[in-house]
PDB file of N, CA and C in Angstrom:
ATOM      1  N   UNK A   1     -82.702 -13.113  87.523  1.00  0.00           N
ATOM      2  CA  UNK A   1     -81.381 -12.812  87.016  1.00  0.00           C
ATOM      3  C   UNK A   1     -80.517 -12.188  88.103  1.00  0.00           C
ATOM      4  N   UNK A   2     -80.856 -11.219  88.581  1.00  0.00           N
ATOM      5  CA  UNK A   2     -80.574 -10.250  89.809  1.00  0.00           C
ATOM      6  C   UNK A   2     -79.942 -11.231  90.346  1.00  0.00           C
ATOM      7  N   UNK A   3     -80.635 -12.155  91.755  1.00  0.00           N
ATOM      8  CA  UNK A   3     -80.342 -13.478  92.481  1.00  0.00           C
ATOM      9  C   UNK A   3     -78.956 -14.469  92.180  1.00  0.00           C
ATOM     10  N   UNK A   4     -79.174 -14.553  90.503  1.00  0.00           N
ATOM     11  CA  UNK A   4     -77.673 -15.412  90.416  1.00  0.00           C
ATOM     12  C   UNK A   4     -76.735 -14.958  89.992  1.00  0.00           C
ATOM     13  N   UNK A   5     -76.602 -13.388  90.285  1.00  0.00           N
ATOM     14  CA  UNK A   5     -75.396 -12.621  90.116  1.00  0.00           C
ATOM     15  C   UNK A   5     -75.080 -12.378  91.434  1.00  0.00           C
ATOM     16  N   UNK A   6     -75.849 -11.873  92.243  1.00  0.00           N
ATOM     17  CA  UNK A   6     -75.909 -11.863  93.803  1.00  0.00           C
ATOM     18  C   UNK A   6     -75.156 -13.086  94.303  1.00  0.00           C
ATOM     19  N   UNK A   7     -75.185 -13.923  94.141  1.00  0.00           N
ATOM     20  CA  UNK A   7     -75.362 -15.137  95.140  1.00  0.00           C
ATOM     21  C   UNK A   7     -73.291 -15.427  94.716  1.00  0.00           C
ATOM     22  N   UNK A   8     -72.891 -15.615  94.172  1.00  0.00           N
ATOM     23  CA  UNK A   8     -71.753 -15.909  93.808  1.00  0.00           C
ATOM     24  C   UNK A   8     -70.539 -14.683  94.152  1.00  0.00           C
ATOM     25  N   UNK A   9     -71.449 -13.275  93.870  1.00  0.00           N
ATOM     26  CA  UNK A   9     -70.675 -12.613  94.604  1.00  0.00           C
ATOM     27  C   UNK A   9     -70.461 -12.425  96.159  1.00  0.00           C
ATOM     28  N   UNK A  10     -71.458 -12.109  96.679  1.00  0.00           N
ATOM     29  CA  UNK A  10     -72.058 -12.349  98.075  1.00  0.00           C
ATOM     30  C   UNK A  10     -70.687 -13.731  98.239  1.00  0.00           C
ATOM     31  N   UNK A  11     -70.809 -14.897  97.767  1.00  0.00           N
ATOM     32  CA  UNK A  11     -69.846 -16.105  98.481  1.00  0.00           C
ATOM     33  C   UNK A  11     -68.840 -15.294  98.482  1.00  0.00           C
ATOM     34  N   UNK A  12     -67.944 -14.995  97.385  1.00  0.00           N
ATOM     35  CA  UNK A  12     -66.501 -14.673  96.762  1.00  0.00           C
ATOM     36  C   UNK A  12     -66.203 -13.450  97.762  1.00  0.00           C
ATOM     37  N   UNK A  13     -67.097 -12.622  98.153  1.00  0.00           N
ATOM     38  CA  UNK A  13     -66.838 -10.873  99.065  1.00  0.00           C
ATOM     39  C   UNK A  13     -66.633 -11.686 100.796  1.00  0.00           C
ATOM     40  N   UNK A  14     -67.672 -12.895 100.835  1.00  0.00           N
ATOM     41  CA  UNK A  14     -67.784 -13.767 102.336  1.00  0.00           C
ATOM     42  C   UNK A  14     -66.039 -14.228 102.717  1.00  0.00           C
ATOM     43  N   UNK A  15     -66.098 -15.136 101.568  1.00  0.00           N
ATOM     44  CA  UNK A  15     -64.631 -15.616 101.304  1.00  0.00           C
ATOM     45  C   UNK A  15     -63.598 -14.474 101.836  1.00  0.00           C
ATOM     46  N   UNK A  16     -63.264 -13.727 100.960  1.00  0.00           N
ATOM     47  CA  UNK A  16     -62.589 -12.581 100.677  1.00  0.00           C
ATOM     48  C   UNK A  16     -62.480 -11.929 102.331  1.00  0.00           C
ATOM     49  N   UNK A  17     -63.539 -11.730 102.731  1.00  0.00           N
ATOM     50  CA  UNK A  17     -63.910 -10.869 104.704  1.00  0.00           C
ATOM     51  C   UNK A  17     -63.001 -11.944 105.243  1.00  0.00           C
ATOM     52  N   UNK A  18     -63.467 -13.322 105.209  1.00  0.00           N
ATOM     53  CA  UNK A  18     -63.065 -14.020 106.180  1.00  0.00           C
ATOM     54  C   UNK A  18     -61.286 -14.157 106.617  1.00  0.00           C
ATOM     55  N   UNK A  19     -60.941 -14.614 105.138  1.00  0.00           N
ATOM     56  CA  UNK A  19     -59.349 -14.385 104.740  1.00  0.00           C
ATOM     57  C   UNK A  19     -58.718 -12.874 105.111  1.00  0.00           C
ATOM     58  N   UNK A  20     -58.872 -12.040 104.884  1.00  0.00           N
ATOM     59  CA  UNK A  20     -58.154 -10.648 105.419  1.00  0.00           C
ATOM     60  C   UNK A  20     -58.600 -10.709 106.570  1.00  0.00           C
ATOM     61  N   UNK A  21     -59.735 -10.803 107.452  1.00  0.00           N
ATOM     62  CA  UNK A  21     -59.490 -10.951 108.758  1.00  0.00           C
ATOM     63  C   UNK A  21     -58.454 -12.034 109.489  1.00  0.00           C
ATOM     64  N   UNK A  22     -58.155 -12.912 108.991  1.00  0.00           N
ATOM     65  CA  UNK A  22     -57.638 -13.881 109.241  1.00  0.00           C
ATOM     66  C   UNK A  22     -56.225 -13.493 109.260  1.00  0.00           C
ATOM     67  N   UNK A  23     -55.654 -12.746 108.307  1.00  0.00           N
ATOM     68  CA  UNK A  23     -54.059 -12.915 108.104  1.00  0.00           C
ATOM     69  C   UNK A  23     -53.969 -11.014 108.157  1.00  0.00           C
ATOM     70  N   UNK A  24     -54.968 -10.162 108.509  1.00  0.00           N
ATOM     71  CA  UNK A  24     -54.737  -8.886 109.050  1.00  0.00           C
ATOM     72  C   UNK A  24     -54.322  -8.977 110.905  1.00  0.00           C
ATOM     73  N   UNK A  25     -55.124 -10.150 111.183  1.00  0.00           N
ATOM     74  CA  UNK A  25     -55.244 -10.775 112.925  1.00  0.00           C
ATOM     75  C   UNK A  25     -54.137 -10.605 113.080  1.00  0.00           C
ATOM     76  N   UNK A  26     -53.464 -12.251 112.266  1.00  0.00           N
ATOM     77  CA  UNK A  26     -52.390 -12.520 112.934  1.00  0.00           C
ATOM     78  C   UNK A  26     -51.250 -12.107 112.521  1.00  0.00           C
ATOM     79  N   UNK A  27     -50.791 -10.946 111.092  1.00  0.00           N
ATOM     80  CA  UNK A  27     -49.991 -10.201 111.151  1.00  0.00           C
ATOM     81  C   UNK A  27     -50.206  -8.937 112.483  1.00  0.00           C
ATOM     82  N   UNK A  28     -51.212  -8.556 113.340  1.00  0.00           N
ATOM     83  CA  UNK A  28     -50.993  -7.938 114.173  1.00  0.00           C
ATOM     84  C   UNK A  28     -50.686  -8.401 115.238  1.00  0.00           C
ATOM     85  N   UNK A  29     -50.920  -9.517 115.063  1.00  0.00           N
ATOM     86  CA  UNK A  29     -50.341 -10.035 116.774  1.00  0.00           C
ATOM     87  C   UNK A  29     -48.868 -10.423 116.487  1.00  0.00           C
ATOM     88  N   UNK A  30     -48.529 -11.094 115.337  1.00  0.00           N
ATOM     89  CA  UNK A  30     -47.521 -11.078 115.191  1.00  0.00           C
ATOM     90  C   UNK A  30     -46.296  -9.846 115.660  1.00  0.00           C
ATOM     91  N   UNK A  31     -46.903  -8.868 115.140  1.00  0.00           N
ATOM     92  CA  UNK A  31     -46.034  -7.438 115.257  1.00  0.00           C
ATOM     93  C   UNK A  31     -46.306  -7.026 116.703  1.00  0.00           C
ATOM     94  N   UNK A  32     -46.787  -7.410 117.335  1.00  0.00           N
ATOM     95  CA  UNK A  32     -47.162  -6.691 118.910  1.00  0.00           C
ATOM     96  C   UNK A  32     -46.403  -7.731 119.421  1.00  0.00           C
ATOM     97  N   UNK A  33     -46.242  -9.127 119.518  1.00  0.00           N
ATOM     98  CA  UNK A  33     -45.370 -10.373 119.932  1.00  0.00           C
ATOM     99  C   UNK A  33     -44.043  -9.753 119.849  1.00  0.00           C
ATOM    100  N   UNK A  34     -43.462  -9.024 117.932  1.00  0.00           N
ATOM    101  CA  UNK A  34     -41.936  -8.817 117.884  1.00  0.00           C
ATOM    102  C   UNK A  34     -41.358  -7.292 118.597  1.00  0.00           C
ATOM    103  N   UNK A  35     -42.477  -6.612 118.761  1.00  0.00           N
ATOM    104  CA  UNK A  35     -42.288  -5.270 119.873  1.00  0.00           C
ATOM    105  C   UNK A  35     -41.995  -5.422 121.426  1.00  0.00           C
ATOM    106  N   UNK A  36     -42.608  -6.804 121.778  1.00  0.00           N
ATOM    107  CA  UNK A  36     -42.590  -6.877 123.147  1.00  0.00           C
ATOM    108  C   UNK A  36     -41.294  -7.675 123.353  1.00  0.00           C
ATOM    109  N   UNK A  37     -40.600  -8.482 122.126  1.00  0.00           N
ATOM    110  CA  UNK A  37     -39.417  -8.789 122.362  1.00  0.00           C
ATOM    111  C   UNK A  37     -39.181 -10.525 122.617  1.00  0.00           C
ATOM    112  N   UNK A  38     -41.117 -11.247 121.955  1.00  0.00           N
ATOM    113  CA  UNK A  38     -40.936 -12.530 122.279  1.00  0.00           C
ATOM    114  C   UNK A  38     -40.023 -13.296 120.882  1.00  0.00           C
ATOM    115  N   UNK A  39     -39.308 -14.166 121.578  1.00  0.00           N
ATOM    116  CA  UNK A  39     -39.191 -15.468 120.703  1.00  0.00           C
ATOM    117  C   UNK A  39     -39.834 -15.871 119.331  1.00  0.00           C
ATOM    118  N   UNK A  40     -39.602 -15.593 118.118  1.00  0.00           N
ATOM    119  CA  UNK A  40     -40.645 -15.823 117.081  1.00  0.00           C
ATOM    120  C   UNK A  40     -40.559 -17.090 116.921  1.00  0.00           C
ATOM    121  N   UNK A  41     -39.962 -17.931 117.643  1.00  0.00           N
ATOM    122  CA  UNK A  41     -40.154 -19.860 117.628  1.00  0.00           C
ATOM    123  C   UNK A  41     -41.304 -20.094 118.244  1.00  0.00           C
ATOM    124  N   UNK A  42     -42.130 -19.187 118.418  1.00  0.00           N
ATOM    125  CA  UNK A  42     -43.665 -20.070 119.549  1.00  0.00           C
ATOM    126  C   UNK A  42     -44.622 -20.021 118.282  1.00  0.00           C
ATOM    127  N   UNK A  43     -43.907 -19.966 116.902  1.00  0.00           N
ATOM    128  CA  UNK A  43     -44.991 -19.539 115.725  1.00  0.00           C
ATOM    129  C   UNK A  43     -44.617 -21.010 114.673  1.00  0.00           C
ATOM    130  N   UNK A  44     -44.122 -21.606 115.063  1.00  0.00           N
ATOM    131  CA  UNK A  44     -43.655 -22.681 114.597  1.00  0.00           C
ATOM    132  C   UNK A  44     -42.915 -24.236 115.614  1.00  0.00           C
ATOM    133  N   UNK A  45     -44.037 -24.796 115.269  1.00  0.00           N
ATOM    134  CA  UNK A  45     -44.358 -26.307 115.999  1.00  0.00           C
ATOM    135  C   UNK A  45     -42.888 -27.132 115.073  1.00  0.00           C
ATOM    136  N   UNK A  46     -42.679 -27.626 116.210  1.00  0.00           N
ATOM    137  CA  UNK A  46     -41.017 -28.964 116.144  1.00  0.00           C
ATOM    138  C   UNK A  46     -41.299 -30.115 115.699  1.00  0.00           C
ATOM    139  N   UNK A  47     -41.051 -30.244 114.598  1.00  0.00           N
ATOM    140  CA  UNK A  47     -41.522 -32.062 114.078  1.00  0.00           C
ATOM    141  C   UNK A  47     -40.705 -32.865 114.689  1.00  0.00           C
ATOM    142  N   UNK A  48     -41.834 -33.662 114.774  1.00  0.00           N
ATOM    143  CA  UNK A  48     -41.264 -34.851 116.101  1.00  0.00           C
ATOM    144  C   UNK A  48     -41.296 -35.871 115.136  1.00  0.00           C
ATOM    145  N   UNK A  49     -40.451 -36.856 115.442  1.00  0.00           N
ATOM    146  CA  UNK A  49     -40.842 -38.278 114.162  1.00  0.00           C
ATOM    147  C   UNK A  49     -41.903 -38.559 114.888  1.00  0.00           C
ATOM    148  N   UNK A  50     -42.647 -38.533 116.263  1.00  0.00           N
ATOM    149  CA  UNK A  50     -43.875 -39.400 116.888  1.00  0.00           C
ATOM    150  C   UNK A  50     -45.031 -38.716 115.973  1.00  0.00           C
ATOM    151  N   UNK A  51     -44.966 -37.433 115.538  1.00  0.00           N
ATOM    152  CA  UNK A  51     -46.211 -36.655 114.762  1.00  0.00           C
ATOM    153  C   UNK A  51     -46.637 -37.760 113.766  1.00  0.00           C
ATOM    154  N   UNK A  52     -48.215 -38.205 113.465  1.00  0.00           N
ATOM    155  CA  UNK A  52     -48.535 -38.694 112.640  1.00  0.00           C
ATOM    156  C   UNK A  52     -49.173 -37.775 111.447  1.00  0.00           C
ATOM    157  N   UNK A  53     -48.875 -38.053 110.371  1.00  0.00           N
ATOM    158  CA  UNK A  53     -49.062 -37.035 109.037  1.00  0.00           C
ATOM    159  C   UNK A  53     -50.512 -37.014 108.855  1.00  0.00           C
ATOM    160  N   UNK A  54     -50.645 -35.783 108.876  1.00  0.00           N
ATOM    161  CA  UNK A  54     -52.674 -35.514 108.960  1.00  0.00           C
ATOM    162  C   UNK A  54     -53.597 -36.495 107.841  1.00  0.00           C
ATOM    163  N   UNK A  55     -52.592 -36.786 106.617  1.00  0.00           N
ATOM    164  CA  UNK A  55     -53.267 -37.767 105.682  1.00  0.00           C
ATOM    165  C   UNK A  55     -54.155 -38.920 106.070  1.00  0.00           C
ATOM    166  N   UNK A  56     -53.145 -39.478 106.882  1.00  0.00           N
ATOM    167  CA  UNK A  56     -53.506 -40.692 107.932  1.00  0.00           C
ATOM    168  C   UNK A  56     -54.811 -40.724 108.612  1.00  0.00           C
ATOM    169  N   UNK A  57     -54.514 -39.467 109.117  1.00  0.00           N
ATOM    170  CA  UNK A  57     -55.815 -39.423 110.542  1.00  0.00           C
ATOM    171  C   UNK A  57     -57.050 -38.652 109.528  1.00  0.00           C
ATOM    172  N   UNK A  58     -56.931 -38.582 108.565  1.00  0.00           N
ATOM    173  CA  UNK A  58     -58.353 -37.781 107.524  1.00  0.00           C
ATOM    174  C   UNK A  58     -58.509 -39.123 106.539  1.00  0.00           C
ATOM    175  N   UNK A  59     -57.435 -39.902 106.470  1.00  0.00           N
ATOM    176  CA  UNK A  59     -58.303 -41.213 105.588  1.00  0.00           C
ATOM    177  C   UNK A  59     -58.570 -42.407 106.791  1.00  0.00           C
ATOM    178  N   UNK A  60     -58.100 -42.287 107.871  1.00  0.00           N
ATOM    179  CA  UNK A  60     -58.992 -43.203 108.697  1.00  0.00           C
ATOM    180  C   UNK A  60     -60.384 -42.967 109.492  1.00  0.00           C
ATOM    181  N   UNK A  61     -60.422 -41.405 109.494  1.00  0.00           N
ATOM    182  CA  UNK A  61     -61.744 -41.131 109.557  1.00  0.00           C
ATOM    183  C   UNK A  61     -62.907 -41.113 108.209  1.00  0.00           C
ATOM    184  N   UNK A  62     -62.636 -40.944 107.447  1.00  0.00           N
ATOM    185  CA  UNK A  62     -63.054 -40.857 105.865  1.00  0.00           C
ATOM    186  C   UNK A  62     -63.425 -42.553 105.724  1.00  0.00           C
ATOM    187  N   UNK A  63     -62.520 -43.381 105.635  1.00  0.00           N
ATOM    188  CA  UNK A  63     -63.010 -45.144 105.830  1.00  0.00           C
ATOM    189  C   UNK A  63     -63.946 -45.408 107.122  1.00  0.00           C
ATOM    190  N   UNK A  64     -63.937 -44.787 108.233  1.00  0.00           N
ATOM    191  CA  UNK A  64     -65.012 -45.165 108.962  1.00  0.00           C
ATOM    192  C   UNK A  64     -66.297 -45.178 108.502  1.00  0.00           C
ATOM    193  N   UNK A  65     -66.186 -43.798 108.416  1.00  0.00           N
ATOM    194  CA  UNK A  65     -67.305 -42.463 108.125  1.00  0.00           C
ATOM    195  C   UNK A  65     -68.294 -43.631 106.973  1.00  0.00           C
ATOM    196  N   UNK A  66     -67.361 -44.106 105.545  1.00  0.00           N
ATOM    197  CA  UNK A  66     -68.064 -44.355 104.768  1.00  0.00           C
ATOM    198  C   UNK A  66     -68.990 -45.684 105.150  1.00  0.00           C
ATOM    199  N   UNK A  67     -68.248 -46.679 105.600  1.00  0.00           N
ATOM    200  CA  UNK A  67     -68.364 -47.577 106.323  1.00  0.00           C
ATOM    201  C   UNK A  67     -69.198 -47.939 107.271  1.00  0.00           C
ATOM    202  N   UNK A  68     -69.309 -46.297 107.730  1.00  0.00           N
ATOM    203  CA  UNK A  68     -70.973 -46.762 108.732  1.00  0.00           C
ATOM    204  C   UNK A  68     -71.679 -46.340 107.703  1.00  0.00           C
ATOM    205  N   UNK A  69     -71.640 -45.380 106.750  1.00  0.00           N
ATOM    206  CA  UNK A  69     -72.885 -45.237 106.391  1.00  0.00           C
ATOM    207  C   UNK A  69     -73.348 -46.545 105.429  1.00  0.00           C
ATOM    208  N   UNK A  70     -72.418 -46.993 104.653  1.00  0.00           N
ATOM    209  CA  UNK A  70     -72.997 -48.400 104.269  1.00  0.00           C
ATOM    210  C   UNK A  70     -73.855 -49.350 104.861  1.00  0.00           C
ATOM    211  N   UNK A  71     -73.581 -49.418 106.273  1.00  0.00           N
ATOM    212  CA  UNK A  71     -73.602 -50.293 107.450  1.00  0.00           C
ATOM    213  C   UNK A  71     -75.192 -49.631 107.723  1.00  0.00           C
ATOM    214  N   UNK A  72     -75.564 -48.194 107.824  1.00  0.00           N
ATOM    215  CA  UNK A  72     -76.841 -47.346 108.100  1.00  0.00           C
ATOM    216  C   UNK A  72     -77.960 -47.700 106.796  1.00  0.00           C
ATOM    217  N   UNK A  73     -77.457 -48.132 105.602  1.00  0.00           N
ATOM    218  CA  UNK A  73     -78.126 -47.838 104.387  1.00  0.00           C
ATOM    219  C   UNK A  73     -79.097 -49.883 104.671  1.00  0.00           C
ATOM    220  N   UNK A  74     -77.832 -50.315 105.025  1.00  0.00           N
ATOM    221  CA  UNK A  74     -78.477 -51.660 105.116  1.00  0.00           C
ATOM    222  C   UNK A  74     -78.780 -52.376 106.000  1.00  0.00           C
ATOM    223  N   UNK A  75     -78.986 -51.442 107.357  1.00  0.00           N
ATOM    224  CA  UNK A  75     -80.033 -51.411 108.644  1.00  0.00           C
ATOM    225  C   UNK A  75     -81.073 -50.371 108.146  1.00  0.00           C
ATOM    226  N   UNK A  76     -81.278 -49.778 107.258  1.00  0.00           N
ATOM    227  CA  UNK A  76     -82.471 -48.897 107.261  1.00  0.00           C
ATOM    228  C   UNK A  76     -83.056 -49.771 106.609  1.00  0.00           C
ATOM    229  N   UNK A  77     -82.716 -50.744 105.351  1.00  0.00           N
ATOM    230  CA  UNK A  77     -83.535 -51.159 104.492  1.00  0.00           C
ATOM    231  C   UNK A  77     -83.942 -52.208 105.231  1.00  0.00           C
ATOM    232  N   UNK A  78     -82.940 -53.479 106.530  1.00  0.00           N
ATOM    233  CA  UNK A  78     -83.812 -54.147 106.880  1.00  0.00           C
ATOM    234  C   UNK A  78     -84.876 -53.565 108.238  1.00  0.00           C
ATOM    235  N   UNK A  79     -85.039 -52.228 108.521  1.00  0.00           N
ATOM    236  CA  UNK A  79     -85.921 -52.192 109.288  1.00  0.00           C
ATOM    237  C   UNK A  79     -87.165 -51.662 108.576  1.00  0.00           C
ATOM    238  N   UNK A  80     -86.891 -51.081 107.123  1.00  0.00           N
ATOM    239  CA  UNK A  80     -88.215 -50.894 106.039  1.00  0.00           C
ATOM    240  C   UNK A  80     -88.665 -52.779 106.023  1.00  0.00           C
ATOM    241  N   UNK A  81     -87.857 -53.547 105.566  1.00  0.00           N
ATOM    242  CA  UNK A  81     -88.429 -54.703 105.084  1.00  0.00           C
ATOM    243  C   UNK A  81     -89.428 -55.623 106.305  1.00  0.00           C
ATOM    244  N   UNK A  82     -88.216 -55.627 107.273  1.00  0.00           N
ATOM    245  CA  UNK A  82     -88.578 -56.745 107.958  1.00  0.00           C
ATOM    246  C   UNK A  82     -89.583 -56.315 109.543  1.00  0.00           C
ATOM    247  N   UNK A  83     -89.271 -54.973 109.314  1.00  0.00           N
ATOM    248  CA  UNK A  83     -90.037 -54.646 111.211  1.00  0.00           C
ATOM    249  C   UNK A  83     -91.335 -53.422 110.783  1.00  0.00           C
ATOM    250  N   UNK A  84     -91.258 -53.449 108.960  1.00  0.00           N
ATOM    251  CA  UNK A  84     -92.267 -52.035 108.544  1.00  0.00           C
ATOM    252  C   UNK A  84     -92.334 -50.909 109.145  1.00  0.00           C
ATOM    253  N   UNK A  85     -90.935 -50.408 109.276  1.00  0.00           N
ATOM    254  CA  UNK A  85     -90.904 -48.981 109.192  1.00  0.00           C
ATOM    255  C   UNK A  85     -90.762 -48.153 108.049  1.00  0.00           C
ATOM    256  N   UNK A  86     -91.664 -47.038 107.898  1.00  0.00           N
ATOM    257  CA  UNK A  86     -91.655 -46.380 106.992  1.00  0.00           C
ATOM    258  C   UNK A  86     -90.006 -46.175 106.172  1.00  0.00           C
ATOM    259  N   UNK A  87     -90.074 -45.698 104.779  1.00  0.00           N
ATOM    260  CA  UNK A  87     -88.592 -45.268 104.241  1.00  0.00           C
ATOM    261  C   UNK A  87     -88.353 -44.409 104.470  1.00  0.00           C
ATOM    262  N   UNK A  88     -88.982 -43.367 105.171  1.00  0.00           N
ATOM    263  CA  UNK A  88     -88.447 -41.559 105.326  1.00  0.00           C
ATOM    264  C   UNK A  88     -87.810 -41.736 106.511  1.00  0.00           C
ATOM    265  N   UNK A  89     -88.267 -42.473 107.509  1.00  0.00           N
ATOM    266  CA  UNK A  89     -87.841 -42.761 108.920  1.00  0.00           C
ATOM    267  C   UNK A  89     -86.816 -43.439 109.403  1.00  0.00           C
ATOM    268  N   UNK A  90     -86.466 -44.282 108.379  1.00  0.00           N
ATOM    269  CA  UNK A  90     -85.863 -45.715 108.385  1.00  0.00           C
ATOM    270  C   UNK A  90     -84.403 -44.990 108.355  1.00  0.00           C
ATOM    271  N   UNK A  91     -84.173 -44.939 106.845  1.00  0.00           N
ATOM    272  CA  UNK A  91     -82.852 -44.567 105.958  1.00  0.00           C
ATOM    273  C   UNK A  91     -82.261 -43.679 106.799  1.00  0.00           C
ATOM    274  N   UNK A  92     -83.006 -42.027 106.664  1.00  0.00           N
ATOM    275  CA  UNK A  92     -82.176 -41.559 107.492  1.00  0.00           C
ATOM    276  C   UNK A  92     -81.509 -41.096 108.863  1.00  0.00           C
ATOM    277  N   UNK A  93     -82.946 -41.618 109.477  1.00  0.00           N
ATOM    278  CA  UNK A  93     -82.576 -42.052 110.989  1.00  0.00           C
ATOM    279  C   UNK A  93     -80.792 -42.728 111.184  1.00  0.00           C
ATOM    280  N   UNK A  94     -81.014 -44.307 110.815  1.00  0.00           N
ATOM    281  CA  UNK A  94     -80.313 -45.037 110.616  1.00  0.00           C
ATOM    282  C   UNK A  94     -78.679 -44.158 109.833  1.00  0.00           C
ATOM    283  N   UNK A  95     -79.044 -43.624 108.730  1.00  0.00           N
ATOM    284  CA  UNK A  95     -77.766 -42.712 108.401  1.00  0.00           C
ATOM    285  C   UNK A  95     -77.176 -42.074 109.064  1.00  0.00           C
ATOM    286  N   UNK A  96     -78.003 -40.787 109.917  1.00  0.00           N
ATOM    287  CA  UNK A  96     -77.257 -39.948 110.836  1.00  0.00           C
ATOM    288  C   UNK A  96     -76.974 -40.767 111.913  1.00  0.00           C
ATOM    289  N   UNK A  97     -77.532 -42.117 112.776  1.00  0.00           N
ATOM    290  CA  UNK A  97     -77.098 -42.522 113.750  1.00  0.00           C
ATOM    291  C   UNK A  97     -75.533 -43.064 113.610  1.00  0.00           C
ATOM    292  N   UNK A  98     -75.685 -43.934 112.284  1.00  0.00           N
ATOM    293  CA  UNK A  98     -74.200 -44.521 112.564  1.00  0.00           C
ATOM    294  C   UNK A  98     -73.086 -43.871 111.897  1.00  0.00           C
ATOM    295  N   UNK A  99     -73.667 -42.322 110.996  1.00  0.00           N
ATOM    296  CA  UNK A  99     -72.254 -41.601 110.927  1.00  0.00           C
ATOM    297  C   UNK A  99     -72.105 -41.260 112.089  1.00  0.00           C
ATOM    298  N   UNK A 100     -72.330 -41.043 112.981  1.00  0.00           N
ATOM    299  CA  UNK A 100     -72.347 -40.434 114.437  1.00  0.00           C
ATOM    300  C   UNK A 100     -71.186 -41.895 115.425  1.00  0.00           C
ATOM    301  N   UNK A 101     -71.851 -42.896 115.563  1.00  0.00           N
ATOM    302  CA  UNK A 101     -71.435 -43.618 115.759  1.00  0.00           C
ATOM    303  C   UNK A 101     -69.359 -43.937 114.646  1.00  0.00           C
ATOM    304  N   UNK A 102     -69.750 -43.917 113.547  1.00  0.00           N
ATOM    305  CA  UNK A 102     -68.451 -43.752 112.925  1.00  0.00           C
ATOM    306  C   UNK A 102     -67.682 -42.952 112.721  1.00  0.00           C
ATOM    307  N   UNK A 103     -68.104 -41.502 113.602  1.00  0.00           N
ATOM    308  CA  UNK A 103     -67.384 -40.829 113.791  1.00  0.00           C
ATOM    309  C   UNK A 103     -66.464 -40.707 114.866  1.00  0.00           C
ATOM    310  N   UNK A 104     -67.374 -41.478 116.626  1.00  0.00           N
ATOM    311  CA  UNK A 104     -66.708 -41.585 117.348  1.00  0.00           C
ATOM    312  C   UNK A 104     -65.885 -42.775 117.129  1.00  0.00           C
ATOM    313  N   UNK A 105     -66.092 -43.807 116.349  1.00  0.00           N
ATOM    314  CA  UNK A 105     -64.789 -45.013 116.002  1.00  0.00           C
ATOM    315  C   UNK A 105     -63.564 -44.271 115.971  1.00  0.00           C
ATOM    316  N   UNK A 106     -63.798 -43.475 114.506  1.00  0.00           N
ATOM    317  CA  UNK A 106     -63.242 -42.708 114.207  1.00  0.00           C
ATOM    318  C   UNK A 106     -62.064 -41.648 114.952  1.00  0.00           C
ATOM    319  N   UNK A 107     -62.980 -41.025 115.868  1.00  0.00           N
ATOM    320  CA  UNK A 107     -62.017 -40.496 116.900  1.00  0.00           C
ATOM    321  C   UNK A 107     -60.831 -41.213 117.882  1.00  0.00           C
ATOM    322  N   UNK A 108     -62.237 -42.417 118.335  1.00  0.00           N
ATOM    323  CA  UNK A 108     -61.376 -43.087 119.307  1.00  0.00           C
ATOM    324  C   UNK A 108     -60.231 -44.319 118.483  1.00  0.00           C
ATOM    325  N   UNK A 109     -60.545 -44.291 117.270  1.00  0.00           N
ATOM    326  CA  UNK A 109     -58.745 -45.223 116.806  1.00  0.00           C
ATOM    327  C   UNK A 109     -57.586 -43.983 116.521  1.00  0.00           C
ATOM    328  N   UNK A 110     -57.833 -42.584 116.076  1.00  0.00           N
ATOM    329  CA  UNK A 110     -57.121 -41.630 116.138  1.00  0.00           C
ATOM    330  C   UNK A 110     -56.503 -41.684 116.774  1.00  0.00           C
ATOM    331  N   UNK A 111     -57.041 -41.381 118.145  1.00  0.00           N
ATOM    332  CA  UNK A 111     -56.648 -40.898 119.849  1.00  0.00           C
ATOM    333  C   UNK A 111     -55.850 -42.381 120.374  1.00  0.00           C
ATOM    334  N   UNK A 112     -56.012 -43.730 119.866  1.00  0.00           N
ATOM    335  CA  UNK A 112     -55.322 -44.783 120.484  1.00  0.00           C
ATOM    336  C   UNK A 112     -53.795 -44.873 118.895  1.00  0.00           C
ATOM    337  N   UNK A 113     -54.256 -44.425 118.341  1.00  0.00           N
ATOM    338  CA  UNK A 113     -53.083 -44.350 117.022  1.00  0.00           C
ATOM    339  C   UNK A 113     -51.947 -43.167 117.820  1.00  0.00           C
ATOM    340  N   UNK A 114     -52.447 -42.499 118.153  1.00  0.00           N
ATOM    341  CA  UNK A 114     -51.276 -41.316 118.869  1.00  0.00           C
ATOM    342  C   UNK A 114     -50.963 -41.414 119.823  1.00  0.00           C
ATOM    343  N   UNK A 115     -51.669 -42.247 120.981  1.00  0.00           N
ATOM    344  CA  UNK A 115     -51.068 -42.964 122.141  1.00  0.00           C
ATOM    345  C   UNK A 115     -49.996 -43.814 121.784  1.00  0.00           C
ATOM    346  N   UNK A 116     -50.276 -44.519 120.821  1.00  0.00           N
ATOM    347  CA  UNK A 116     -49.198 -45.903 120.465  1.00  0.00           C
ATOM    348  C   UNK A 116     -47.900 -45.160 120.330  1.00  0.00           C
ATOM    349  N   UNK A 117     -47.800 -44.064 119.362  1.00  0.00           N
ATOM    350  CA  UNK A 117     -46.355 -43.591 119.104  1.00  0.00           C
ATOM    351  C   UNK A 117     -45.936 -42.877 120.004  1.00  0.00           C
TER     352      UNK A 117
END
């Protein structure tokens, strides 16, 4: 009983640390930046029409991503069937290799998507 009262608070107090450190930070740097007399425009990035909208670049990695792993599920099964490798070895070998692999797709159509514009 103890354990699953623990465990949810423990997240929610983790949560909670991480966030007030986070926005105690940078309200202090903030205030040490407006003492020294900088520019408060270096706190806010200039939309460019070339910016591509983060949607984009998180559903073209997200379609890779899934895409190899489809691609991993049915190279694991033909190397169970046809070359008798075990199924523990096979599947997820094969899984982590080509999310790996579809991740760098992934990167590298990003990185040529933001060259283009």
């Amino acid at each position: 009983m103890l354990p699953a009262v623990l465990i949810p608070i423990s997240f929610f107090l983790t949560v909670f640390a991480i966030l007030y450190l986070y926005f105690s930070t940078r309200n202090r740097e903030r205030l040490a930046l407006i003492e020294k007399g900088v520019d408060a425009n270096i706190f806010f990035k200039a939309k460019d029409e070339k910016d591509i909208p983060a949607w984009k670049i998180v559903l073209i990695n997200f379609a890779v991503l899934l895409m190899s792993v489809g691609v991993a599920i049915f190279l694991g099964s033909a190397l169970e069937n046809w070359m008798g490798l075990d199924e523990e070895i096979a599947y997820p070998g094969t899984i982590f290799f080509m999310s790996g692999v579809g991740l760098m797709i992934g990167f590298m159509l990003t990185k040529r998507l933001e060259k283009k514009d």
